[in-house]
Protein backbone atom coordinates (compact mmCIF):
# COMPACT_ATOMS: atom_id res chain seq x y z
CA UNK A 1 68.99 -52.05 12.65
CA UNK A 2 65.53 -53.41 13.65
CA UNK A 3 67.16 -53.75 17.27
CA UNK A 4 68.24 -50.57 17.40
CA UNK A 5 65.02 -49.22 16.32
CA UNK A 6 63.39 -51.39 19.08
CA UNK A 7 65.71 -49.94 21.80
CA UNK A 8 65.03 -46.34 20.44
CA UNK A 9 60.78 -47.11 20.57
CA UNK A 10 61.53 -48.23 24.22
CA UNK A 11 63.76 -45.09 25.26
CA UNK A 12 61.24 -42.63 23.53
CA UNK A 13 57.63 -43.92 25.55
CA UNK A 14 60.34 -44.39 28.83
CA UNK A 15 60.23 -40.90 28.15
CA UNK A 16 57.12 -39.70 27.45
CA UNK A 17 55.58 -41.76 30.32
CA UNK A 18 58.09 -40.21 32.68
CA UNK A 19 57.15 -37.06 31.75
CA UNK A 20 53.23 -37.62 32.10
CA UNK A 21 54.16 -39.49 35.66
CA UNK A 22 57.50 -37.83 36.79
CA UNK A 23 59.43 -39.68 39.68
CA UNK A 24 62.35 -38.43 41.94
CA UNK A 25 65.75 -38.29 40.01
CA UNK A 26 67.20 -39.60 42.65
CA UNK A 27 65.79 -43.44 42.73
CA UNK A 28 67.26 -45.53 40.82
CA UNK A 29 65.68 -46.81 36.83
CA UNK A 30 63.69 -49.77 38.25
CA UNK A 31 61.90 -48.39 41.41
CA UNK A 32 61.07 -45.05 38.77
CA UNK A 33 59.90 -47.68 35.99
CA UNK A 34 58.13 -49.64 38.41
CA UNK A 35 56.23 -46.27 39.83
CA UNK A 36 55.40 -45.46 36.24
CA UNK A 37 53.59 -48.25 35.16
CA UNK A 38 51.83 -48.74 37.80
CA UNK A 39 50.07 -45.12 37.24
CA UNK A 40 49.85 -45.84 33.65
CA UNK A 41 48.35 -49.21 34.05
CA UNK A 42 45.70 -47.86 36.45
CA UNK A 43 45.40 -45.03 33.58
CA UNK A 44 45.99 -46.47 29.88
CA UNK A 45 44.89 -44.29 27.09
CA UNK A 46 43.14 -47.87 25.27
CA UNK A 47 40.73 -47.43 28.99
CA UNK A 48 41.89 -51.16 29.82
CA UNK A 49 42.33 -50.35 33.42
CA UNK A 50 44.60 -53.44 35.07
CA UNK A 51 44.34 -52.79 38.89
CA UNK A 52 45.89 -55.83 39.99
CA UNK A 53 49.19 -55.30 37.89
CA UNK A 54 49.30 -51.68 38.65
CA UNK A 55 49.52 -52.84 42.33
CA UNK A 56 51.95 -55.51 41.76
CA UNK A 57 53.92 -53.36 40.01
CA UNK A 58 53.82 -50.48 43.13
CA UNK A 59 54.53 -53.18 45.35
CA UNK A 60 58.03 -54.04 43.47
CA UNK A 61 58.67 -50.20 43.71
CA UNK A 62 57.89 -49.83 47.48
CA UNK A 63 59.87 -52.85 48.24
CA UNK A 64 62.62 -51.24 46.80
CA UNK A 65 62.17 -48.13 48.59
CA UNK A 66 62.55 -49.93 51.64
CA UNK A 67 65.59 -52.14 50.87
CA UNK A 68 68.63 -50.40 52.34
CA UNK A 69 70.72 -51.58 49.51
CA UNK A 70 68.77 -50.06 47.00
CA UNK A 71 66.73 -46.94 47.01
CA UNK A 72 65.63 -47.24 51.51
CA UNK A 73 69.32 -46.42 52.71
CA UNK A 74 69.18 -44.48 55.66
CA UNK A 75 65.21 -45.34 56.64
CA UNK A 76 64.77 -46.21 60.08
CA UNK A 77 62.34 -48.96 61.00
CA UNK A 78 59.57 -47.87 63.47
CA UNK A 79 58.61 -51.52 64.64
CA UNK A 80 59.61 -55.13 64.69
CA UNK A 81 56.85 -56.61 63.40
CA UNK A 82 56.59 -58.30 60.70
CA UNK A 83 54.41 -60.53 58.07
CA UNK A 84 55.94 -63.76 57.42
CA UNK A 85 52.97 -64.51 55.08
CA UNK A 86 53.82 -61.85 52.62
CA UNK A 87 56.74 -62.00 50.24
CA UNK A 88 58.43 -59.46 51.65
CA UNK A 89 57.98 -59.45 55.33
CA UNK A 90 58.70 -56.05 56.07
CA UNK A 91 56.15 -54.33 53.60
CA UNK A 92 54.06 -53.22 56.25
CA UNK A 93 56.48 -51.83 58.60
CA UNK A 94 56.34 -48.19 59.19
CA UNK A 95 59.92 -46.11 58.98
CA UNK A 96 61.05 -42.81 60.37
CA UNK A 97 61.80 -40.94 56.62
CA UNK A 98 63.20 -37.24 57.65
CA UNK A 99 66.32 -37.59 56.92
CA UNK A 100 65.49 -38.38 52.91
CA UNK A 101 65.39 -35.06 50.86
CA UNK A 102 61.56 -33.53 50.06
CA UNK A 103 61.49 -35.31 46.35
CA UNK A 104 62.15 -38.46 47.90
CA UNK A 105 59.13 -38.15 50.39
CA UNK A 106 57.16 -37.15 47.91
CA UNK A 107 57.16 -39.75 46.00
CA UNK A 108 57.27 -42.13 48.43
CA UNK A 109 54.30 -41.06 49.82
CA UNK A 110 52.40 -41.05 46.29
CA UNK A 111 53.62 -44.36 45.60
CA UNK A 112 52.08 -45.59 48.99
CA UNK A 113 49.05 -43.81 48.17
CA UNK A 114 48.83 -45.60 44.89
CA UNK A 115 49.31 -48.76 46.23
CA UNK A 116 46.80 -47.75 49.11
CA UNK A 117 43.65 -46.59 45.86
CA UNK A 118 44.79 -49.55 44.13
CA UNK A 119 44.15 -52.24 46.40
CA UNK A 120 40.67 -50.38 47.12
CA UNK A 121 39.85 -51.74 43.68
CA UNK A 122 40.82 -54.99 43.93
CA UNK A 123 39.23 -55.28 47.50
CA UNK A 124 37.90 -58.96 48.34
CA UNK A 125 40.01 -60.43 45.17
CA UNK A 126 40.98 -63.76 45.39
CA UNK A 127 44.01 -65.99 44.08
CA UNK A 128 43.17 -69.52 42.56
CA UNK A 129 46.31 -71.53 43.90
CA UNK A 130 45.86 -74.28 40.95
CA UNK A 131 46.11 -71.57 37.93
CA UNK A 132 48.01 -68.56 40.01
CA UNK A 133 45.18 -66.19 38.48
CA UNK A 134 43.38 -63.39 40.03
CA UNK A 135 39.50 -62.90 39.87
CA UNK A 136 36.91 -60.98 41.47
CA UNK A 137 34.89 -62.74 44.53
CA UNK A 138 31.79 -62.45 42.31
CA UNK A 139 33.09 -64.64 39.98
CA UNK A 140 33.79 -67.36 42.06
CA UNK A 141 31.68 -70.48 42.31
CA UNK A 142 31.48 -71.48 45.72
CA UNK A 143 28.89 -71.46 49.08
CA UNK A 144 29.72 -68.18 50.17
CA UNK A 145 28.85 -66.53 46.40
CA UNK A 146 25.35 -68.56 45.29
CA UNK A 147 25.33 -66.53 42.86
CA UNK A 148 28.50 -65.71 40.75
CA UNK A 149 28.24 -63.50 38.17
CA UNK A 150 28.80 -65.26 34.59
CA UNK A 151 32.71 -65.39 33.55
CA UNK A 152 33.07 -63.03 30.43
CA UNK A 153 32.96 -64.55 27.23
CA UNK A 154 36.62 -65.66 26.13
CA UNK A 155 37.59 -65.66 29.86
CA UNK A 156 39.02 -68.57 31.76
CA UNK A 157 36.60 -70.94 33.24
CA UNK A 158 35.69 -69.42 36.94
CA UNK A 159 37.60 -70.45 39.72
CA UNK A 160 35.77 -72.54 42.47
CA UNK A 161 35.84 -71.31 46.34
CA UNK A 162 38.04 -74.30 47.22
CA UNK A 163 40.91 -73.47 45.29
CA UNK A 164 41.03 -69.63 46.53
CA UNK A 165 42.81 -67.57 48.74
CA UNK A 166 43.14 -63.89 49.67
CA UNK A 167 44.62 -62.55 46.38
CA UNK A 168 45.94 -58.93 48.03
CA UNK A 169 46.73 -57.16 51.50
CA UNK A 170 43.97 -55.11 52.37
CA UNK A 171 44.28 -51.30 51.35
CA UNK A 172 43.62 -50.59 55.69
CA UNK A 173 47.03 -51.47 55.33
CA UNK A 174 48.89 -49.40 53.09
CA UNK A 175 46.53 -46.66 54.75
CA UNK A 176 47.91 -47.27 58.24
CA UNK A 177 51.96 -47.36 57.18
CA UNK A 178 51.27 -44.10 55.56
CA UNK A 179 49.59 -42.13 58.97
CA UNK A 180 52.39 -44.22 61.38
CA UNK A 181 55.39 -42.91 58.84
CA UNK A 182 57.12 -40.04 60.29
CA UNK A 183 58.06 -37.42 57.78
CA UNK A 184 55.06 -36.64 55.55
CA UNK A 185 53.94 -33.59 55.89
CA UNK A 186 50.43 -32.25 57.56
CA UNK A 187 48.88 -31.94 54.46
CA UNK A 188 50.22 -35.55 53.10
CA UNK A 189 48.61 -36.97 56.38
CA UNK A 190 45.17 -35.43 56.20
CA UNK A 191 45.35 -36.59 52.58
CA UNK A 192 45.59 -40.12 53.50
CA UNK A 193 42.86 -39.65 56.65
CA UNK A 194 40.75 -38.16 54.57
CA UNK A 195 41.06 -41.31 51.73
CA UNK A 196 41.17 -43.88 53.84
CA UNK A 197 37.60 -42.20 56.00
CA UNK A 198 36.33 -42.33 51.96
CA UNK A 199 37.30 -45.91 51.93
CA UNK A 200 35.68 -47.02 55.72
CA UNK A 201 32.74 -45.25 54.78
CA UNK A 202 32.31 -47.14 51.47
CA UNK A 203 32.95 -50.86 53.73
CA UNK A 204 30.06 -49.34 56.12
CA UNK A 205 32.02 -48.91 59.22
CA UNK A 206 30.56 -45.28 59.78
CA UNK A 207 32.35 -44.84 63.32
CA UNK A 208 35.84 -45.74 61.79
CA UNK A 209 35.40 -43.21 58.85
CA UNK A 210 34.29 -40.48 62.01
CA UNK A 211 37.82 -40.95 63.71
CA UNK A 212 39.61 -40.83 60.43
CA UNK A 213 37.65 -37.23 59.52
CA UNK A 214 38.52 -36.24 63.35
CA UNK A 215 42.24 -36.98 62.89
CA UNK A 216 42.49 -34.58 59.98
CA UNK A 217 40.51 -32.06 61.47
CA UNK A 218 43.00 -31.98 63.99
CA UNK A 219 46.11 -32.13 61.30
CA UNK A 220 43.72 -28.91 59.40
CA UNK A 221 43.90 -26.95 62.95
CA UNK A 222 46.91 -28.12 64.23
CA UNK A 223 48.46 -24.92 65.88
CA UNK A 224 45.02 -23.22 66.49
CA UNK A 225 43.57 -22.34 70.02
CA UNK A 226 40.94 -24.22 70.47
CA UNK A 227 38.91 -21.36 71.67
CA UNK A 228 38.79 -19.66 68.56
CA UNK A 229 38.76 -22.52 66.09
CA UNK A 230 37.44 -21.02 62.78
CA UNK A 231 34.40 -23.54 62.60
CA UNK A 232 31.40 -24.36 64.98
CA UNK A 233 32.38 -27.51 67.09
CA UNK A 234 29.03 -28.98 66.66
CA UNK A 235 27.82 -28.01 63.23
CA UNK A 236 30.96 -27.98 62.00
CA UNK A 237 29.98 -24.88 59.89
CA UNK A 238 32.61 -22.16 59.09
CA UNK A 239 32.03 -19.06 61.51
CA UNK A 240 31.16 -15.74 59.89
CA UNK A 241 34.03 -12.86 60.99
CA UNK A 242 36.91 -14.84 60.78
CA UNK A 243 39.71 -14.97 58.44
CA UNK A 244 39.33 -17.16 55.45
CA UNK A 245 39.74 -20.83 56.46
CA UNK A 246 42.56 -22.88 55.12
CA UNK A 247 42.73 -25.35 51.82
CA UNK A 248 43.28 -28.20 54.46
CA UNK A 249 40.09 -26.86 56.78
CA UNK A 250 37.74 -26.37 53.68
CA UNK A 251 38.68 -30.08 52.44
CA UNK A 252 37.88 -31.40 55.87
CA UNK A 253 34.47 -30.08 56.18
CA UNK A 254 34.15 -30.93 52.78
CA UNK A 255 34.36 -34.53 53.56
CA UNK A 256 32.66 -34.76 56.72
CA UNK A 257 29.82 -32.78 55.09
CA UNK A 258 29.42 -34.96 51.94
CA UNK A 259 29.21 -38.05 54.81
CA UNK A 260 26.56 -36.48 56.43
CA UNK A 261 24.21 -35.98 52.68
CA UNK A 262 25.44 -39.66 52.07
CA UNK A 263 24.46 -41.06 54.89
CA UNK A 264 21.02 -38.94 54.89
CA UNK A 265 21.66 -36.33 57.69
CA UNK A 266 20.07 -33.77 55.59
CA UNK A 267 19.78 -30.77 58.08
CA UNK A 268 23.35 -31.30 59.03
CA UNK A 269 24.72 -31.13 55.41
CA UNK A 270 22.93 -28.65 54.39
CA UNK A 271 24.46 -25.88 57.00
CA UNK A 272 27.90 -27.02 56.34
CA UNK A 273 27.46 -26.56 52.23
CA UNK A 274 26.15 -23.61 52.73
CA UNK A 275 28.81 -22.02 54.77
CA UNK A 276 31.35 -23.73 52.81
CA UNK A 277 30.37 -21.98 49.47
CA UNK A 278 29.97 -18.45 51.41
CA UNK A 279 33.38 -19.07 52.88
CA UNK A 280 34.89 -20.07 49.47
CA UNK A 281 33.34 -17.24 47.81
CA UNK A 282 34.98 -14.87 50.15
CA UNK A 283 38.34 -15.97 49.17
CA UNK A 284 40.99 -13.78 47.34
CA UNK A 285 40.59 -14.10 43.47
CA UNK A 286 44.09 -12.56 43.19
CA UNK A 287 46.62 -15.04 42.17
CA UNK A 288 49.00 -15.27 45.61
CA UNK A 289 52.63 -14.28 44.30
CA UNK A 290 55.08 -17.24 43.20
CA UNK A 291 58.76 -16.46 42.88
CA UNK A 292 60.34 -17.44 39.19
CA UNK A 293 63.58 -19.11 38.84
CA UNK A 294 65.68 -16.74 36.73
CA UNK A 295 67.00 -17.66 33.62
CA UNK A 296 69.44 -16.40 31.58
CA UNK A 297 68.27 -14.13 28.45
CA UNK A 298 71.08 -15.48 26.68
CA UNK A 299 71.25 -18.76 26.41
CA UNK A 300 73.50 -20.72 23.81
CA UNK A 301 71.12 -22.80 20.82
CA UNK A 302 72.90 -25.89 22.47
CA UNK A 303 71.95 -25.25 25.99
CA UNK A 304 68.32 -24.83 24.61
CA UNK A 305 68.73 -28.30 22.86
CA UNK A 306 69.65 -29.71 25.71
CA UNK A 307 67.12 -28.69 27.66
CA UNK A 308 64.97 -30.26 25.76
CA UNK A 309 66.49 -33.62 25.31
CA UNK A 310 66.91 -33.99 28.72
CA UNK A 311 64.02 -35.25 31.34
CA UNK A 312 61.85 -32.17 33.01
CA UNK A 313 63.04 -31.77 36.66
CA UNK A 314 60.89 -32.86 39.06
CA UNK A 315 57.50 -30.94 39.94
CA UNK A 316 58.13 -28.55 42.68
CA UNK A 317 55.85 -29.44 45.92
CA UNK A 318 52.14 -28.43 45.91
CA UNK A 319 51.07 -25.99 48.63
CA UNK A 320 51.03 -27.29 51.81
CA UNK A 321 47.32 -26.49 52.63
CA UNK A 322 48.35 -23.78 55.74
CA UNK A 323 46.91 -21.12 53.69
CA UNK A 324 43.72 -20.25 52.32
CA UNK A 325 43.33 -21.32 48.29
CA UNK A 326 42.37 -18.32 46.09
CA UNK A 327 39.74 -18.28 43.68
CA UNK A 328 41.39 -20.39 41.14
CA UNK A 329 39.35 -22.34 37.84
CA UNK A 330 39.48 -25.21 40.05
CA UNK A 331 38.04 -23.57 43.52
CA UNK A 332 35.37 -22.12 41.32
CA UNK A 333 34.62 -25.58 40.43
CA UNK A 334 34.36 -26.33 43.94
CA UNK A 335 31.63 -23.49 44.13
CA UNK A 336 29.78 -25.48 41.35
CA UNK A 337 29.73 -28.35 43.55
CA UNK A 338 28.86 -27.15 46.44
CA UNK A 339 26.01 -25.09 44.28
CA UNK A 340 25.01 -29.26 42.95
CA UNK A 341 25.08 -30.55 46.34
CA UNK A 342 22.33 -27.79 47.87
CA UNK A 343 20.17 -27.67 44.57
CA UNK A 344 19.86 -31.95 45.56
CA UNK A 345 19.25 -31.79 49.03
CA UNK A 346 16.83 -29.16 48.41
CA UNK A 347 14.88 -30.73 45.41
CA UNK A 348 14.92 -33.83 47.23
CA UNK A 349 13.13 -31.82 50.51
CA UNK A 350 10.50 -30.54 48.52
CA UNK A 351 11.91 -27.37 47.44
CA UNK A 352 11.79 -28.32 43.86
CA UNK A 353 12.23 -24.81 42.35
CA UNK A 354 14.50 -23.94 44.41
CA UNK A 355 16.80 -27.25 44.00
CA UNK A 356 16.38 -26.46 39.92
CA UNK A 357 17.51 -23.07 40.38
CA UNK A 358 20.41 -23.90 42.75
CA UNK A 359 22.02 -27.23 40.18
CA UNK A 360 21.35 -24.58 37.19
CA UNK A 361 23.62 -22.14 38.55
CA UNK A 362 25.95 -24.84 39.49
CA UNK A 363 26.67 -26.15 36.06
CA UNK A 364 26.33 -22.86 34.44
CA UNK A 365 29.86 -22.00 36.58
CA UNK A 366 30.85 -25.61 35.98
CA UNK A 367 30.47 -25.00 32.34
CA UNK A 368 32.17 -21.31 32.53
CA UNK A 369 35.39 -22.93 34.20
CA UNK A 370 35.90 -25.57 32.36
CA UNK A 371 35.76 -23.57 28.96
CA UNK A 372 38.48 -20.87 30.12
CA UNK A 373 41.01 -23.38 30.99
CA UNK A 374 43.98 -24.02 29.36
CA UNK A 375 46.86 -26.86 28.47
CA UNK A 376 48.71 -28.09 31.59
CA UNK A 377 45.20 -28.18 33.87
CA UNK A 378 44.91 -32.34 33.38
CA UNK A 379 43.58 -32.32 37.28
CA UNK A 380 41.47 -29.17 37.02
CA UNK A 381 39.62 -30.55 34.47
CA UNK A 382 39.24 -34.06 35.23
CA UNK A 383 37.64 -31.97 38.58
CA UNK A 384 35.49 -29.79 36.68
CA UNK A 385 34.26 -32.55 33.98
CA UNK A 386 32.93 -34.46 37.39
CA UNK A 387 31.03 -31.40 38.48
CA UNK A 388 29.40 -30.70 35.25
CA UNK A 389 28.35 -34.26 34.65
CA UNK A 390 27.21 -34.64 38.18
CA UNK A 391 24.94 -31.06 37.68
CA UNK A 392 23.85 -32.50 33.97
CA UNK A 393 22.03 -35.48 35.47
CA UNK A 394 20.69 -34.14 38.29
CA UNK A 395 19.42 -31.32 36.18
CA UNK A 396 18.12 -34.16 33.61
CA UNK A 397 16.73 -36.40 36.53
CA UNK A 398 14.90 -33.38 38.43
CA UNK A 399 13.35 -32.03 34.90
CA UNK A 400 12.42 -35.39 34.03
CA UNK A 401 10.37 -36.17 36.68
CA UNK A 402 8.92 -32.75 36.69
CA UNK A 403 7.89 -32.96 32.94
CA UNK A 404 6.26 -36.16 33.09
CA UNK A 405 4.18 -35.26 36.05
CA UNK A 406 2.97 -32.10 34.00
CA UNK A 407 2.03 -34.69 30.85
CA UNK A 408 0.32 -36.43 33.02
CA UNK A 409 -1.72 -33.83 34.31
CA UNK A 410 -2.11 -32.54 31.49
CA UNK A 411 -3.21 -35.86 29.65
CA UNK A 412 -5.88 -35.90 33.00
CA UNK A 413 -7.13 -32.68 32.31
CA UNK A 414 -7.96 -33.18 28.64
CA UNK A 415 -9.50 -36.27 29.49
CA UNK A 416 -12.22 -35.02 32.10
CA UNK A 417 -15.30 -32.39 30.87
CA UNK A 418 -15.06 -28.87 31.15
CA UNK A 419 -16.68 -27.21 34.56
CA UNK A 420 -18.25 -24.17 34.67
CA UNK A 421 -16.52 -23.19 37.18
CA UNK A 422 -12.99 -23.61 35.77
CA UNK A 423 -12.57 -20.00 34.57
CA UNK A 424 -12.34 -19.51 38.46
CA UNK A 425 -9.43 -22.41 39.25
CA UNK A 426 -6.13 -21.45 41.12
CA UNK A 427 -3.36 -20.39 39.75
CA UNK A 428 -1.89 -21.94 36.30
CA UNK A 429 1.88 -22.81 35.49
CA UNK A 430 2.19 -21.81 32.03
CA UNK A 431 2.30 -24.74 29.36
CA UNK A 432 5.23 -27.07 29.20
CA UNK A 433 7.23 -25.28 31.75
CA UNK A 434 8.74 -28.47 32.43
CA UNK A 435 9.06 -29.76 29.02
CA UNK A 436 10.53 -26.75 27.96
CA UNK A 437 13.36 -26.88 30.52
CA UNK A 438 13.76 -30.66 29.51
CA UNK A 439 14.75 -29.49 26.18
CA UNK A 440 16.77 -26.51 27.58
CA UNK A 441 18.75 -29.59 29.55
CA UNK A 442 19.03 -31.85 26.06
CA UNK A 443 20.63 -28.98 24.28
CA UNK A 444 22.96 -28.29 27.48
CA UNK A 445 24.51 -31.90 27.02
CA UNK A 446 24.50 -31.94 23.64
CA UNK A 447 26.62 -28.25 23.31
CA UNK A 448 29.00 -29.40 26.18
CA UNK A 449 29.97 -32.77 25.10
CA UNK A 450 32.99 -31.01 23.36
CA UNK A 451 34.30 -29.78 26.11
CA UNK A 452 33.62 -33.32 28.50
CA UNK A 453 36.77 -35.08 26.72
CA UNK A 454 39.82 -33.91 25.43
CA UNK A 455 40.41 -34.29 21.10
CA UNK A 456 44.16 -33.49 20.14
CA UNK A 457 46.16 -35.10 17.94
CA UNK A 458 49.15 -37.83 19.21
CA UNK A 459 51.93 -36.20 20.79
CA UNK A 460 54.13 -38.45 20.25
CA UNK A 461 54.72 -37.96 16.51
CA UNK A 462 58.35 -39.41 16.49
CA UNK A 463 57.17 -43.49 18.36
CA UNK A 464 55.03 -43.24 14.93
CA UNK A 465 58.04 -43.96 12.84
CA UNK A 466 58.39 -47.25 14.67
CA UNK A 467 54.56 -48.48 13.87
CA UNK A 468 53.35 -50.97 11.91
């Protein structure tokens, strides 16, 4: 009885994990399971994130994506080369995918992407060969790390630099299979460019991250005459009169403007977020029409039951980034960014009112969207939570600073004798403008912390019966 209970607990959160990360029918259990804990692991609802067994538990699912007697029948191999080093030799080996069906692709490609963030996080991670264990390099004790960062209390002792090795392939790896695979799709490819630019411009190599950004540029306007590209080819700022640019365009410039504020080009930034929020704002905020799959109106109580006992269907693709995005919750969160981005630049140039006014507004919409959404907007809101807790401390920070500057001259005031002549000073702020607004911003986070995390009870009610 107890066994059967046990195999029933393991069925049920099989289930409920496939349904949170759904994988193509068509692989077989093992690659799907594999696929799935991996993206829970990297996700766990206890916040114990475990990013080198989410990637070792990708990499069993990719290598059986590419085994021809498994779930990589029919993949042709685009090169010859291979790792003898790794344990499978053929991991990195790029294949020709077309003739696989569009859920297969799919989730091939997010399970290469997964593997690809993963190993981001586990970047410079070594193995030490007398314990097989994993650590972080600043943990090690060794020449090349004077000094390592105390071992957590509880942990194993820390490993020493002559017992280490590389622990993982680098994520430039994964990265590189994914843009030499043929079969992904345009927007799939300016996905990855656009992750792995993120990831070069994090390791410092500025001129690599530049290429990557100018690859999906060209995937964004793939098609277009180059003569009447919808963007200036120096400023890179959207041009006035044209149509609406495309969700792939806008997510380019995106990126290539956030480099530029990050890496302090301040007068380039700024252009681009400016005519990226003018050009999102002039988007459609009609809903673009999505056929429905008819159903029948009268369907039997058992078909009903077995529609719900049997596993969702696989999510249909996303859009394909051709078109311009309407004015969704989530674009208007984009707005809200873009809104944070120029209220920081411009505090940070001097324009202090003006960079107030500008990360007000921002989280004001921030806070607007992310109220009026619904259930089934995980993504949406995860996006919009960023944006308003980005705006909150900027908001906090720029008050801050503001407030205690006014005590102070305040405080200096008091402290020196009254002239004559004051009745004729400049102008006066009024009293505690600042420390008003600090308070304003206090009350802001406290009202919206409700809204920064979701509280609902345990969905899965039934796994309870089998808990302690």
């Amino acid at each position: 009885m107890l066994a059967a209970g046990l195999v029933i607990f393991f069925f049920i959160q099989e289930e409920i994990l496939e349904r949170e990360h759904p994988t193509p029918h068509e692989w077989t259990y093992m690659t799907r399971k594999y696929l799935r804990d991996a993206r829970q692991l990297e996700d766990p609802k206890d916040g114990n994130i475990r990013w080198a067994s989410s990637l070792g538990r990708v990499r069993n699912a990719l290598m059986r994506l590419s085994d021809p007697k498994k779930d990589g029948a029919g993949l042709v191999p685009l090169s010859d080369v291979t790792d003898p080093e790794l344990e499978d030799p053929i991991e990195f080996v790029p294949y020709d995918i077309t003739a696989k069906s569009e859920e297969w692709r799919r989730g091939y490609f997010e399970a290469l992407m997964t593997a690809a963030k993963t190993a981001e996080h586990v970047d410079g991670w070594v193995l030490d060969v007398t314990r097989n264990m994993v650590s972080p390099a600043r943990f090690v004790i060794g020449p090349s790390n004077p000094n390592p960062v105390p071992i957590p209390p509880g942990a194993a002792h820390a490993p020493l630099e002559e017992n280490c090795v590389g622990a993982f392939p680098l994520a430039d790896r994964w990265y590189m299979k994914i843009l030499a695979t043929k079969g992904f799709t345009e927007r799939q490819r300016l996905e990855a460019a656009l992750e792995y630019a993120s990831f070069m411009e994090y390791k410092d190599q500025a001129e690599a991250a530049r290429s990557l950004q100018e690859l999906a540029l060209g995937e964004a306007t793939k098609g277009t005459d180059a003569t009447r590209l919808p963007y200036d080819g120096k400023t890179f700022t959207v041009r006035d009169n044209t149509d609406p640019p495309s969700q792939n365009l806008l997510d380019v410039l995106g990126s290539i403007a956030n480099s530029k504020a990050r890496s302090g080009d301040i007068s380039g930034a700024l252009p681009m977020y400016i005519s990226l929020l003018k050009a999102r704002r002039g988007l459609s905020d009609e809903r673009p029409h999505e056929p429905r799959r008819s159903r029948p109106s009268d369907v039997s109580v058992y078909q009903r039951v077995l529609d719900f006992v049997q596993p969702p269907a696989y999510p249909p693709p996303p859009p394909d980034g051709t078109r311009p995005p309407w004015r969704s919750a989530e674009e208007r969160c984009q707005e809200a960014s873009l809104q944070i981005y120029i209220g920081e630049i411009l505090y940070a140039s001097g324009s202090r009112d003006d960079g107030i006014s500008w990360t007000r507004d921002g989280v004001d919409l921030a806070e607007e969207q992310l109220r009026a959404l619904g259930a089934g907007t995980k993504g949406t809101k995860k996006l919009c939570r960023e944006c308003l807790g980005t705006g909150l401390d900027n908001w906090r920070a720029m008050v801050s600073q503001l407030a205690k500057a006014e005590r102070a001259k305040e405080e200096g005031a008091a402290a020196s004798k009254p002239s004559m002549f004051s009745f004729w000073g400049g102008a006066k702020e009024p009293d505690g403008r600042w420390a008003a607004e600090e308070a304003v911003v206090q009350e802001r986070v406290r009202r919206t912390k409700d809204i920064m995390e979701d509280v609902a009870p345990p969905r899965d009610f039934i796994t309870n019966w089998f808990k302690a």
